[in-house]
C-alpha atoms as a PDB file:
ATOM      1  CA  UNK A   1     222.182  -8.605  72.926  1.00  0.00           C
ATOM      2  CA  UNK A   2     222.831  -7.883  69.476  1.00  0.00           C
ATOM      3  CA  UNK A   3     226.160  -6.606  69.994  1.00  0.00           C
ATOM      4  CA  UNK A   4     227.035 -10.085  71.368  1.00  0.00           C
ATOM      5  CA  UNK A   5     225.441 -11.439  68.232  1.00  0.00           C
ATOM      6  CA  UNK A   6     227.378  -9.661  65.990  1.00  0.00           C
ATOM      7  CA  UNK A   7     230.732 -10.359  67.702  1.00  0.00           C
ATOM      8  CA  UNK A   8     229.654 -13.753  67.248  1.00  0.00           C
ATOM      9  CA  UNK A   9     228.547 -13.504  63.901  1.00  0.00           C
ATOM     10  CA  UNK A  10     231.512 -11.567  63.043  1.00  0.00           C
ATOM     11  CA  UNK A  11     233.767 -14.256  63.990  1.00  0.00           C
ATOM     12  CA  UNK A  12     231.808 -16.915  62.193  1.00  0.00           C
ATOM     13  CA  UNK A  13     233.080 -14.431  59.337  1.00  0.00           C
ATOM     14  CA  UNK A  14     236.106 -14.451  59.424  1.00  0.00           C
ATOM     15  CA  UNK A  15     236.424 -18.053  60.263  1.00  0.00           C
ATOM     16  CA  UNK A  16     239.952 -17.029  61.549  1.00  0.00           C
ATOM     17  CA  UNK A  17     239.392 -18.668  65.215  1.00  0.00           C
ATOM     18  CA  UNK A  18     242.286 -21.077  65.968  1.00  0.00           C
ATOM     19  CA  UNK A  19     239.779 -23.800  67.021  1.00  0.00           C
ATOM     20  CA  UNK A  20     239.271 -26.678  64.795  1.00  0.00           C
ATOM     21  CA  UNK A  21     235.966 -28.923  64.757  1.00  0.00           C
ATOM     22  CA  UNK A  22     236.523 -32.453  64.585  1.00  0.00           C
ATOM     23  CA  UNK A  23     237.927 -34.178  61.461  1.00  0.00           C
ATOM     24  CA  UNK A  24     235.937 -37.179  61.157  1.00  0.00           C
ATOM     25  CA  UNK A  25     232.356 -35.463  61.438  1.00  0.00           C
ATOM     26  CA  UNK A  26     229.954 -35.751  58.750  1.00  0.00           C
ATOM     27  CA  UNK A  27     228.849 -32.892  56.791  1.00  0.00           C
ATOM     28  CA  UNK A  28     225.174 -33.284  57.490  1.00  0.00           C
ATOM     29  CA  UNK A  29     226.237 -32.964  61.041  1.00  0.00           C
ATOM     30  CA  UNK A  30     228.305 -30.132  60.784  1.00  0.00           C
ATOM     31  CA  UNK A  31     224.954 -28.536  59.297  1.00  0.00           C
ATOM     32  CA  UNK A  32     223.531 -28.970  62.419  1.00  0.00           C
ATOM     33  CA  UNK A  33     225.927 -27.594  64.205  1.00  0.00           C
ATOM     34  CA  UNK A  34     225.439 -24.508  62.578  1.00  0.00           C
ATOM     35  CA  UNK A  35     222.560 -23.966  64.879  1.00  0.00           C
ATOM     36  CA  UNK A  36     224.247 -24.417  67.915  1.00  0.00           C
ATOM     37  CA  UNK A  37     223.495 -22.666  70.990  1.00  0.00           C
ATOM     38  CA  UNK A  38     226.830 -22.017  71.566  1.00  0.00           C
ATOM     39  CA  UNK A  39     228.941 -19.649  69.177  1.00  0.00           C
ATOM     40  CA  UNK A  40     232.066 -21.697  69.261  1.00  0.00           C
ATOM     41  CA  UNK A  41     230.459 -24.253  67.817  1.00  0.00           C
ATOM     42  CA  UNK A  42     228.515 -23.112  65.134  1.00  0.00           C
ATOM     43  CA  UNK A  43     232.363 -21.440  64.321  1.00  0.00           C
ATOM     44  CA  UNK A  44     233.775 -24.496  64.183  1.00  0.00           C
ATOM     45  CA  UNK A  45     231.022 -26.209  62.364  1.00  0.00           C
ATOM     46  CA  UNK A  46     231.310 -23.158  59.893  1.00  0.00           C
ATOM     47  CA  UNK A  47     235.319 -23.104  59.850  1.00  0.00           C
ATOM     48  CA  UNK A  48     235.208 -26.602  59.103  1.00  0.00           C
ATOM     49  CA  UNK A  49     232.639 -26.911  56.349  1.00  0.00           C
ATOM     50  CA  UNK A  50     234.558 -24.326  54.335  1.00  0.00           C
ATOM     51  CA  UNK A  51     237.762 -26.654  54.637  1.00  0.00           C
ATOM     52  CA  UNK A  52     235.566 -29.880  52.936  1.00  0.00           C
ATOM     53  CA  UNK A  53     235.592 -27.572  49.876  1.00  0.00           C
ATOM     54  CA  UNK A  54     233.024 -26.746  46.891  1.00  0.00           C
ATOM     55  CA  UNK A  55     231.560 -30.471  47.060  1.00  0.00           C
ATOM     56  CA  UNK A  56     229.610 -28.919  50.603  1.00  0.00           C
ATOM     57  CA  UNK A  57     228.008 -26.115  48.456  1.00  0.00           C
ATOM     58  CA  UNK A  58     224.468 -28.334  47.836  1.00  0.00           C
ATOM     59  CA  UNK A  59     224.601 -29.029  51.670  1.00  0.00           C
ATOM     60  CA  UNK A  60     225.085 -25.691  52.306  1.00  0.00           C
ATOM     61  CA  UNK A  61     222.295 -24.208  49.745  1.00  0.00           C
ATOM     62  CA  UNK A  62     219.783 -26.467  51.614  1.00  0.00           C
ATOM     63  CA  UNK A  63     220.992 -24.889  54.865  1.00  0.00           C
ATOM     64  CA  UNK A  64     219.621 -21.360  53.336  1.00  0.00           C
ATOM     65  CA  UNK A  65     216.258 -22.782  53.465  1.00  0.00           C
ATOM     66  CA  UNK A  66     216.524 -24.230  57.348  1.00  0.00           C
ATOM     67  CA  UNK A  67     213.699 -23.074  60.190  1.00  0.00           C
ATOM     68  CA  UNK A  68     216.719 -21.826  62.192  1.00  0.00           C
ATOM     69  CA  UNK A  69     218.218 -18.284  61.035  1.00  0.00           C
ATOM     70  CA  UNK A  70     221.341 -19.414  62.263  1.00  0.00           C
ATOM     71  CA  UNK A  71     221.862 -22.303  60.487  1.00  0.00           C
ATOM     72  CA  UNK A  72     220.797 -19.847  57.227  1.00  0.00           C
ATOM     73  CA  UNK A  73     223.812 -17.339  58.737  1.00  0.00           C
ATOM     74  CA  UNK A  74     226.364 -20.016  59.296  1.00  0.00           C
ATOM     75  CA  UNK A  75     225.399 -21.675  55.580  1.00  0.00           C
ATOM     76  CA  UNK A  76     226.248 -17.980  54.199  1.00  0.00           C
ATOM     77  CA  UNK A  77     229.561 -18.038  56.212  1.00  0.00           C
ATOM     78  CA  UNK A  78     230.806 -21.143  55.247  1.00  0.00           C
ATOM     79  CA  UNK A  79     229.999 -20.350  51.573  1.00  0.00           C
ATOM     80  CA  UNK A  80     231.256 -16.632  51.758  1.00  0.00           C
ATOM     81  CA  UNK A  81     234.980 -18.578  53.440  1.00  0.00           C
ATOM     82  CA  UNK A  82     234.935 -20.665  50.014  1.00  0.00           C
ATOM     83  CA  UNK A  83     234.709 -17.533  47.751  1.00  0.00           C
ATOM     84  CA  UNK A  84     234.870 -18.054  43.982  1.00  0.00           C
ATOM     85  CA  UNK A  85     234.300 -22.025  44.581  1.00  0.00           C
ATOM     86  CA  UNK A  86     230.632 -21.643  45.855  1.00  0.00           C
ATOM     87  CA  UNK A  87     229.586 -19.755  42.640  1.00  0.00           C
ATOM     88  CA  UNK A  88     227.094 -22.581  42.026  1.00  0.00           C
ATOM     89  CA  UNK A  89     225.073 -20.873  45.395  1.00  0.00           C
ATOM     90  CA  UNK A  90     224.957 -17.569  43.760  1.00  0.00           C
ATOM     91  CA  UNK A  91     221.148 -17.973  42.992  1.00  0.00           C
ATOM     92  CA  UNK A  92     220.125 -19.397  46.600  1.00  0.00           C
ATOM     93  CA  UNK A  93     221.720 -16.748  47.932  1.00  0.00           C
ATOM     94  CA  UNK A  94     220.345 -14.484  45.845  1.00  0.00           C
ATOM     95  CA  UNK A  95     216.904 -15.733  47.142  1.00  0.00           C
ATOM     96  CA  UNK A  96     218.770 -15.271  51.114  1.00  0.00           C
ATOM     97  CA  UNK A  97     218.676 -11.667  50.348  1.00  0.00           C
ATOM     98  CA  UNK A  98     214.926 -11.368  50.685  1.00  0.00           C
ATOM     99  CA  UNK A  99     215.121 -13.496  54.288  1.00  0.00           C
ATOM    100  CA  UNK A 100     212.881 -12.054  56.397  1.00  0.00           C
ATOM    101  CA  UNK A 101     216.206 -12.107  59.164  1.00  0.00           C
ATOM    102  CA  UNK A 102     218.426  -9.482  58.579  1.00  0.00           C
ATOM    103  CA  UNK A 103     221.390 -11.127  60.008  1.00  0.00           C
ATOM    104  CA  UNK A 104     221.019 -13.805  56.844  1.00  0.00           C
ATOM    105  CA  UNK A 105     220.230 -10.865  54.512  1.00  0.00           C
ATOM    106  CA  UNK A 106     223.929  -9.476  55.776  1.00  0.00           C
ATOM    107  CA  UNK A 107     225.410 -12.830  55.594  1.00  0.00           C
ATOM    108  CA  UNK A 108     223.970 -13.598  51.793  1.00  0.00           C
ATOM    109  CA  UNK A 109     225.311 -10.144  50.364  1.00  0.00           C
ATOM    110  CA  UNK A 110     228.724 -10.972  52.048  1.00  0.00           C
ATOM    111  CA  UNK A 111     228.766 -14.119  50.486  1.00  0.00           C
ATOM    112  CA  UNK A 112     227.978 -12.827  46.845  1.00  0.00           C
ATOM    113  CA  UNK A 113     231.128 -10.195  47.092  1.00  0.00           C
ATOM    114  CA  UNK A 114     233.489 -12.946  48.406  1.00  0.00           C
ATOM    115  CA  UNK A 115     232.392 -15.110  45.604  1.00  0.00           C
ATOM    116  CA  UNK A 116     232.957 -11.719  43.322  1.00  0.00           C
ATOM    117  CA  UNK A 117     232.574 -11.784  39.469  1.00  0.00           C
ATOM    118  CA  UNK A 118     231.281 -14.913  39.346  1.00  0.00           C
ATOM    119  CA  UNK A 119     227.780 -13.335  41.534  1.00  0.00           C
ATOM    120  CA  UNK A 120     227.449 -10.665  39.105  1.00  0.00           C
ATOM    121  CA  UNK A 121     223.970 -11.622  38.589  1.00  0.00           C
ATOM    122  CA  UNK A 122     222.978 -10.403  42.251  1.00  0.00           C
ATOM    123  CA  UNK A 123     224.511  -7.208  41.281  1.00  0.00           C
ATOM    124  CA  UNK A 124     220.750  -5.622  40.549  1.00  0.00           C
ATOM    125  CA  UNK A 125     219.694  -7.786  43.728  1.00  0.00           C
ATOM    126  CA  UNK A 126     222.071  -6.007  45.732  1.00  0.00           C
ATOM    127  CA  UNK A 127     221.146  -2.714  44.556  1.00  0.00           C
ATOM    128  CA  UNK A 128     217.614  -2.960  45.715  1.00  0.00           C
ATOM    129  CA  UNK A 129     218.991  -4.372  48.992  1.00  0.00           C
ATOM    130  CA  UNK A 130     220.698  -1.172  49.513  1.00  0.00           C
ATOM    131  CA  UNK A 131     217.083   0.390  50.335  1.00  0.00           C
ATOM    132  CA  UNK A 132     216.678  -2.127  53.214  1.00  0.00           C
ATOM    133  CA  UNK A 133     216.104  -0.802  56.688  1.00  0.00           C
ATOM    134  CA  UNK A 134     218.595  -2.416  58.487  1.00  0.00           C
ATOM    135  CA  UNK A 135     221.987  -0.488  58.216  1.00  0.00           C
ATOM    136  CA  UNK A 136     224.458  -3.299  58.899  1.00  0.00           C
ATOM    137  CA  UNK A 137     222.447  -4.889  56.124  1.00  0.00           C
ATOM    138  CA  UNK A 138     223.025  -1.703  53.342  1.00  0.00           C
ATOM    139  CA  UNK A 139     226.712  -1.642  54.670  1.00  0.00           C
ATOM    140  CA  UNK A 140     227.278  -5.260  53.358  1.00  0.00           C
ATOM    141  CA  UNK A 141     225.624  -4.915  49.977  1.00  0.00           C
ATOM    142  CA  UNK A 142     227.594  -1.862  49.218  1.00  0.00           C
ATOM    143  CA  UNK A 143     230.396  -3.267  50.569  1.00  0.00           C
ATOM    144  CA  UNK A 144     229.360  -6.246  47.907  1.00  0.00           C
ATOM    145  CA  UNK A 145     228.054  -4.257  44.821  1.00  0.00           C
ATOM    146  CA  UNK A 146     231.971  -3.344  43.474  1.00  0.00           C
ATOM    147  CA  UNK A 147     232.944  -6.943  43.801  1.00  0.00           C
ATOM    148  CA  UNK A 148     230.136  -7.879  41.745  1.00  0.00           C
ATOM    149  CA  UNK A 149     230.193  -5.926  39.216  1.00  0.00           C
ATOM    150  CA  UNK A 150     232.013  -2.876  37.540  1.00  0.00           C
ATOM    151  CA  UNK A 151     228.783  -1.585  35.380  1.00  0.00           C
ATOM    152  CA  UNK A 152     228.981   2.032  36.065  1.00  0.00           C
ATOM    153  CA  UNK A 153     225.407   2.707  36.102  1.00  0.00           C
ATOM    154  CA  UNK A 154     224.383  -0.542  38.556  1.00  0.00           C
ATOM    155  CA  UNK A 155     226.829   0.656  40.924  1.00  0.00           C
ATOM    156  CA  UNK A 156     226.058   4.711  40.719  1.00  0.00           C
ATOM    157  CA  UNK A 157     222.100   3.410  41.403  1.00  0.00           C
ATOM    158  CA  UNK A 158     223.312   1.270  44.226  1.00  0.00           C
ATOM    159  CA  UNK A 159     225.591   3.697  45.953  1.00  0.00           C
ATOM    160  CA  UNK A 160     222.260   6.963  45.491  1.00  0.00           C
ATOM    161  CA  UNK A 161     220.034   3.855  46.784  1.00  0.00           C
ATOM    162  CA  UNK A 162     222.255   3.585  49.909  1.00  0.00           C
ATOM    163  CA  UNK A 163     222.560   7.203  50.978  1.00  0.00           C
ATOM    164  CA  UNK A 164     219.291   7.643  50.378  1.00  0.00           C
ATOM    165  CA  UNK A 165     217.630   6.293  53.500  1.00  0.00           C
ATOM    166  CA  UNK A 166     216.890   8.370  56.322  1.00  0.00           C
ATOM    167  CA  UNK A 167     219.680   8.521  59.153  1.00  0.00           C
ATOM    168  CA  UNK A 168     222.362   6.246  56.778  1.00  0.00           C
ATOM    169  CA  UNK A 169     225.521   6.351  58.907  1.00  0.00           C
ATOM    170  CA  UNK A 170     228.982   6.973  57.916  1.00  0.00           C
ATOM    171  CA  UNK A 171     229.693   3.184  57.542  1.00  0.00           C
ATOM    172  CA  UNK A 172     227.146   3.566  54.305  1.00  0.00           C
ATOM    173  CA  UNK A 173     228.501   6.660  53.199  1.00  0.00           C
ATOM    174  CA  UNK A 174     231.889   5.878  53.181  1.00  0.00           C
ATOM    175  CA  UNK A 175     231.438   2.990  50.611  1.00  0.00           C
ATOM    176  CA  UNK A 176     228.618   5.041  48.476  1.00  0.00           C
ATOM    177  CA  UNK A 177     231.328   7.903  48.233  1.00  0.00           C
ATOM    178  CA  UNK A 178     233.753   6.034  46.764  1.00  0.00           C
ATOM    179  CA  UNK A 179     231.298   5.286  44.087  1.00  0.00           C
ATOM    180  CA  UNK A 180     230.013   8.721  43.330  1.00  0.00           C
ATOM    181  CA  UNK A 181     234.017   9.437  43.435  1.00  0.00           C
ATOM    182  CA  UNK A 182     235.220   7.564  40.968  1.00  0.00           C
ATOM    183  CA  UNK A 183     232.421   8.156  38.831  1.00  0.00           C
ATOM    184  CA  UNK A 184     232.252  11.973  39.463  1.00  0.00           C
ATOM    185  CA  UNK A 185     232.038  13.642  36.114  1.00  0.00           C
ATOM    186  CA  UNK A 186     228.964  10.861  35.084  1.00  0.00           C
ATOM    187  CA  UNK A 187     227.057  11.948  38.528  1.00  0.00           C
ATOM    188  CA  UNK A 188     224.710  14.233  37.172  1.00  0.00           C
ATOM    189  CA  UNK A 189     221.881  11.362  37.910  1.00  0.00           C
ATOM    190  CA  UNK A 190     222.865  11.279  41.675  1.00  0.00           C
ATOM    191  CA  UNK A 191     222.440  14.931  42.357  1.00  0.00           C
ATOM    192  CA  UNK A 192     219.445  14.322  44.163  1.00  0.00           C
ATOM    193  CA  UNK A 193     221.204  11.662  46.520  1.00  0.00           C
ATOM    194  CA  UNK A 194     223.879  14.303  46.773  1.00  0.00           C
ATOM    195  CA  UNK A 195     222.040  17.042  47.833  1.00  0.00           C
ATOM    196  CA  UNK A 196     220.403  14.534  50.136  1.00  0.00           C
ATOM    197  CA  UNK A 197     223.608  14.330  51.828  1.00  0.00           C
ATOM    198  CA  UNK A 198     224.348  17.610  52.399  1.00  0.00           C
ATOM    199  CA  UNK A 199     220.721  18.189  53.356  1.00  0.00           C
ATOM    200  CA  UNK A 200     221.416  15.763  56.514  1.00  0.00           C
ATOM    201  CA  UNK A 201     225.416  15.999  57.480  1.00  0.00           C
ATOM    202  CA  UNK A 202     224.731  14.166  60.495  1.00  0.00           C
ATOM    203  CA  UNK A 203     223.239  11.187  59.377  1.00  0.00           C
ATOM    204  CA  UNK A 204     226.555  10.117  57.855  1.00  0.00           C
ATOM    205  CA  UNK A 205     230.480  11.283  57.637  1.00  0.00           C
ATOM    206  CA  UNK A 206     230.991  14.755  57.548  1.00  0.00           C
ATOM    207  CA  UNK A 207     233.775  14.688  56.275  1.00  0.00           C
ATOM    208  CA  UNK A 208     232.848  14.079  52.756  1.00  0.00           C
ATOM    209  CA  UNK A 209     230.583  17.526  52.723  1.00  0.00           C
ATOM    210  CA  UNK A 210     233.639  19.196  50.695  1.00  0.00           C
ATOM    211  CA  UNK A 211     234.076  16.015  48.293  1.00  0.00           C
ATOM    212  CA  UNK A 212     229.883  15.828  47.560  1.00  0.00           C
ATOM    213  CA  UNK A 213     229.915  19.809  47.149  1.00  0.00           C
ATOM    214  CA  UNK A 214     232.957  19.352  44.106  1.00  0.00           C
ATOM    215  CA  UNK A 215     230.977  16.676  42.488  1.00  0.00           C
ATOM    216  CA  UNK A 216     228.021  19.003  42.666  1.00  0.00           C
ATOM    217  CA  UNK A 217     230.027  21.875  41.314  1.00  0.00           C
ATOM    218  CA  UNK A 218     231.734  19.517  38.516  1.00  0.00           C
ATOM    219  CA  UNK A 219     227.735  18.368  36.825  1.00  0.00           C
ATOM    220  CA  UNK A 220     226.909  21.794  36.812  1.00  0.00           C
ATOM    221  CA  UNK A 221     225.378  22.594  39.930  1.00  0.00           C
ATOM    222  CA  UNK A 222     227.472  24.628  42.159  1.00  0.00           C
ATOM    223  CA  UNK A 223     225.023  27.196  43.196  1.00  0.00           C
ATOM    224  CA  UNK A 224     223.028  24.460  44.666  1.00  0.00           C
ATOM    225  CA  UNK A 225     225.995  23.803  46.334  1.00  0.00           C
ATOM    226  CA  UNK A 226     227.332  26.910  47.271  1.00  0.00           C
ATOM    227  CA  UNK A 227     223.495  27.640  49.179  1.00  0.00           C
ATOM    228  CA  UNK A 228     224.100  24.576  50.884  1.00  0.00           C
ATOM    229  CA  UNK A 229     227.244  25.013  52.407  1.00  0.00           C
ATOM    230  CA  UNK A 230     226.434  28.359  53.214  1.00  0.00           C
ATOM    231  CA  UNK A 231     223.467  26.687  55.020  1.00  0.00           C
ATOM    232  CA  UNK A 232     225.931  24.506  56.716  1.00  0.00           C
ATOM    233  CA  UNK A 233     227.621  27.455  58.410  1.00  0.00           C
ATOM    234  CA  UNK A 234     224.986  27.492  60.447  1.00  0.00           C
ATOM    235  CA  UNK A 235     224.875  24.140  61.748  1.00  0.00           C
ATOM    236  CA  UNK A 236     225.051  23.133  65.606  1.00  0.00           C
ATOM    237  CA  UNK A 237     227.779  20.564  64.812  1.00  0.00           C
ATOM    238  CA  UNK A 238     231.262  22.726  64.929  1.00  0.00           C
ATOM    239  CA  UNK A 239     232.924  19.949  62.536  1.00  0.00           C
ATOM    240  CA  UNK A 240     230.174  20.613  59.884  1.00  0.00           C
ATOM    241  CA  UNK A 241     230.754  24.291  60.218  1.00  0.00           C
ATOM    242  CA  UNK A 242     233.895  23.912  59.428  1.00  0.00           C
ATOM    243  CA  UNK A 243     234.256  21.749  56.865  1.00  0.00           C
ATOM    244  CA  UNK A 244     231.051  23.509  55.417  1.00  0.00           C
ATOM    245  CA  UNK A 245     234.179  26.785  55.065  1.00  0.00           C
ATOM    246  CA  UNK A 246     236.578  24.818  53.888  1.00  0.00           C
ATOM    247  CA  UNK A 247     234.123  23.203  50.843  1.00  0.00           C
ATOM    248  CA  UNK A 248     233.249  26.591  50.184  1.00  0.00           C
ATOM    249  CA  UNK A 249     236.733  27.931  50.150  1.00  0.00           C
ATOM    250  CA  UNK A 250     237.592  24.819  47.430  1.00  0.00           C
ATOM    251  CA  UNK A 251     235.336  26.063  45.494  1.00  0.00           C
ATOM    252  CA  UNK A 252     236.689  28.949  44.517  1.00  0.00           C
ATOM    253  CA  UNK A 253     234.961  32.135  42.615  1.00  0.00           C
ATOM    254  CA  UNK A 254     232.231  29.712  41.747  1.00  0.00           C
ATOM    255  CA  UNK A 255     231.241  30.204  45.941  1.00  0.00           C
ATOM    256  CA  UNK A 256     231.001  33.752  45.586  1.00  0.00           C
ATOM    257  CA  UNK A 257     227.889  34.452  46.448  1.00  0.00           C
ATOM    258  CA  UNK A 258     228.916  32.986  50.118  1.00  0.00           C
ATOM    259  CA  UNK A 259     231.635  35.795  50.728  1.00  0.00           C
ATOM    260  CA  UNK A 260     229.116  38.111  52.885  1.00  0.00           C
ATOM    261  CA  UNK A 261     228.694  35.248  55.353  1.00  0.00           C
ATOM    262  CA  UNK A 262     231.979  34.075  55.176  1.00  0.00           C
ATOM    263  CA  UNK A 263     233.854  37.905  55.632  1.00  0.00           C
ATOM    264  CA  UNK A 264     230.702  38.098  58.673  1.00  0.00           C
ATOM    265  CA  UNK A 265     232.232  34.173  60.533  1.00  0.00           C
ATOM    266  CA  UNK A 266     235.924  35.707  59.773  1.00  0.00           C
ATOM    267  CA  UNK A 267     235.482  39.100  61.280  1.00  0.00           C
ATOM    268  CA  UNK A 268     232.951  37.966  64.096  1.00  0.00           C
ATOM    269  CA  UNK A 269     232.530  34.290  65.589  1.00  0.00           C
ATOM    270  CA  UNK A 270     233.519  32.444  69.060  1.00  0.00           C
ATOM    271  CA  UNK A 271     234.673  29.784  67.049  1.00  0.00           C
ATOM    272  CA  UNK A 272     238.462  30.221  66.425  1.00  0.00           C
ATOM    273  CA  UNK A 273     238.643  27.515  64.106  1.00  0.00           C
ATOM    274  CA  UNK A 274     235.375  28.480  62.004  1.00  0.00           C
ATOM    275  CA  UNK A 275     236.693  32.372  61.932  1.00  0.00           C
ATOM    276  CA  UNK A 276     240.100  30.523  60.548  1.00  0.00           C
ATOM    277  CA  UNK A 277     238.293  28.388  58.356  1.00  0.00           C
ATOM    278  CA  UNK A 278     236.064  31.659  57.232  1.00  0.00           C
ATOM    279  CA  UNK A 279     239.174  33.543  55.929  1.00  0.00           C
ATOM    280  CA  UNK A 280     241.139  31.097  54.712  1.00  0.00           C
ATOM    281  CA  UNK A 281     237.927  30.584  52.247  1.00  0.00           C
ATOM    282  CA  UNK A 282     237.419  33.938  51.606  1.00  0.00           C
ATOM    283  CA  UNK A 283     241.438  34.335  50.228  1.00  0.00           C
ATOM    284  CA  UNK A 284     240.902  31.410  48.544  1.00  0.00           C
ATOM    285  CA  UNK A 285     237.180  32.445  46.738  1.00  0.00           C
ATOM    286  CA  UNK A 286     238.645  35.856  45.881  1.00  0.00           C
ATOM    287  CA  UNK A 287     242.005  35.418  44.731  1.00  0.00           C
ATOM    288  CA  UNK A 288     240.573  32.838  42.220  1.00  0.00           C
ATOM    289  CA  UNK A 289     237.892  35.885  40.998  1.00  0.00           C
ATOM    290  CA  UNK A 290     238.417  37.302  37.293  1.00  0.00           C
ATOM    291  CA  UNK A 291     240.814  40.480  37.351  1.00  0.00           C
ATOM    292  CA  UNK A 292     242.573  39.111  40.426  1.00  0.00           C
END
C-alpha cells in the first residue's frame, strides 16, 4: 500500500504529469482537491496551484494545517513546484516538519530545499529531522540540508545525525557521505558517526567503507581504522570483504598492523576475489613501508 502511495506521492512531486486541471477553478477549490481520493486529481489540483503562482502561498500555508494529511502533502507539493517564490511558507513549513504524518514531514523538508537559500532558517530544523525514524523522511532532509545552507558545521551535524540511526540505508548514506567528503580534513567531530558506519556495513552502502576509513586515517585515527577493516575481513557479506582489502590496501604502511591477516586471505581463502583483493593490499601496504 505504501508503495502505491509513494508512486503517487512521487508524482504529485514532480508535478511533471501531462494532465492539466481545469483553468477556470477557484483556488479554494483546488485546495480541496488536494484531498482527493483519487491521485490524478489531487496531481492536477497540485500541478495547477503551482501554475497560479506565489499569490496561492497563504492558501497553501492554511492547507498545512488541514485534518486531511493529504491535503498537508499536496500543500507541500504545490509550494515545493514554486521554489524560491513560496519563501514566505518557510516558517509553516518549518512547523510541517514536526507533523505527526511522515509523508507531510517528507513533503515539508522537500519543500524547504526547493525553496533553497531563502529556507535557511529550517537548516537547524532539518538537522534534528535527520534523527527521525522514518527513512524516506531522513533521505529528504539530507537531501534538503545543502540547499539550505552551506554552514559547515550545521551540515557536518546533520549528515553524523543521519547515519546515526540504527539500520540507515544507503539512500541516507549516500547524501551524508558527500558531506563528511567534502568536509574531510574538519571531520574529527564525526568520528564517532564514522566508526558507526563501519561498525554496521550493512545498514547502508558498502561501498563507501574505503572512503569513511581515509577520512578516519586523515583526523588522526587510522588504527581505529585499520582494526576495523581488519574486522571487516571477516564479514559474511563477500562485497564488504572485499572492499574491507581494498580500504586497507589504500591505506598504505599506516594498515600495517593488518598484513598477518591479509598475507593469511592471500595465501589461503575460497574467495578468488578476496585472495586478489588480499595481495593486491599487501603490495600496496608494503611497498609504501620506510626502507622500501
Amino acid at each position: 500500500m505504501r508503495v502505491l502511495v509513494a508512486a503517487a506521492l512521487a508524482a504529485m512531486t514532480t508535478l511533471g504529469c501531462a494532465r492539466a486541471a481545469a483553468p477556470d477553478k477557484s483556488v479554494s477549490q483546488l485546495v480541496k482537491e488536494l484531498g482527493a481520493e483519487i491521485p490524478d486529481q489531487r496531481l492536477d489540483a497540485a500541478k495547477a496551484l503551482a501554475k497560479k503562482g506565489p499569490e496561492v502561498a497563504p492558501a497553501l500555508i492554511k492547507a498545512l494545517k488541514d485534518k486531511d494529511w493529504r491535503v498537508r502533502r499536496g500543500a507541500t507539493d504545490a509550494l515545493a513546484a514554486l521554489k524560491e517564490q513560496a519563501k514566505d511558507a518557510v516558517p509553516a513549513l518549518i512547523e510541517a516538519l514536526k507533523d505527526k504524518e511522515p509523508w507531510v514531514r517528507d513533503g515539508a523538508a522537500t519543500a524547504l530545499g526547493r525553496i533553497g537559500p531563502d529556507a535557511e532558517p529550517a537548516a537547524r530544523p532539518l538537522v534534528e529531522l535527520l534523527k527521525d525514524k522514518d527513512e524516506w523522511v531522513r533521505e529528504s532532509a539530507m537531501t534538503a540540508l545543502p540547499q539550505v545552507t552551506k554552514d559547515k558545521d550545521i551540515l557536518l551535524q546533520g549528515a553524523i545525525n543521519a547515519v546515526m540511526v540504527p539500520d540507515t540505508g544507503w539512500s541516507v548514506r549516500r547524501h551524508a557521505m558527500g558531506v563528511f567528503g567534502r568536509y574531510a580534513k574538519d571531520c574529527k567531530p564525526a568520528v564517532p558517526a564514522l566508526v558507526y558506519m563501519l561498525e554496521h556495513p550493512g545498514e547502508g552502502m558498502w561501498m563507501s567503507i574505503d572512503r569513511v576509513a581515509e577520512i578516519l586515517a586523515g583526523v588522526g585515527e587510522a588504527e581505529k581504522a585499520v582494526s576495523l577493516l581488519t574486522g571487516l575481513l571477516k564479514s559474511d557479506d563477500q562485497g564488504t570483504r572485499h572492499r574491507a582489502a581494498t580500504a586497507l590496501g589504500k591505506l598504505g604502511k599506516d594498515a600495517a598492523a593488518a598484513l598477518p591477516v591479509l598475507k593469511t586471505l592471500a595465501a589461503q581463502n575460497d574467495d578468488e576475489r578476496l585472495r586478489k583483493a588480499a595481495a593486491a593490499a599487501v603490495e600496496q601496504i608494503e611497498a609504501k613501508k620506510p626502507g622500501k
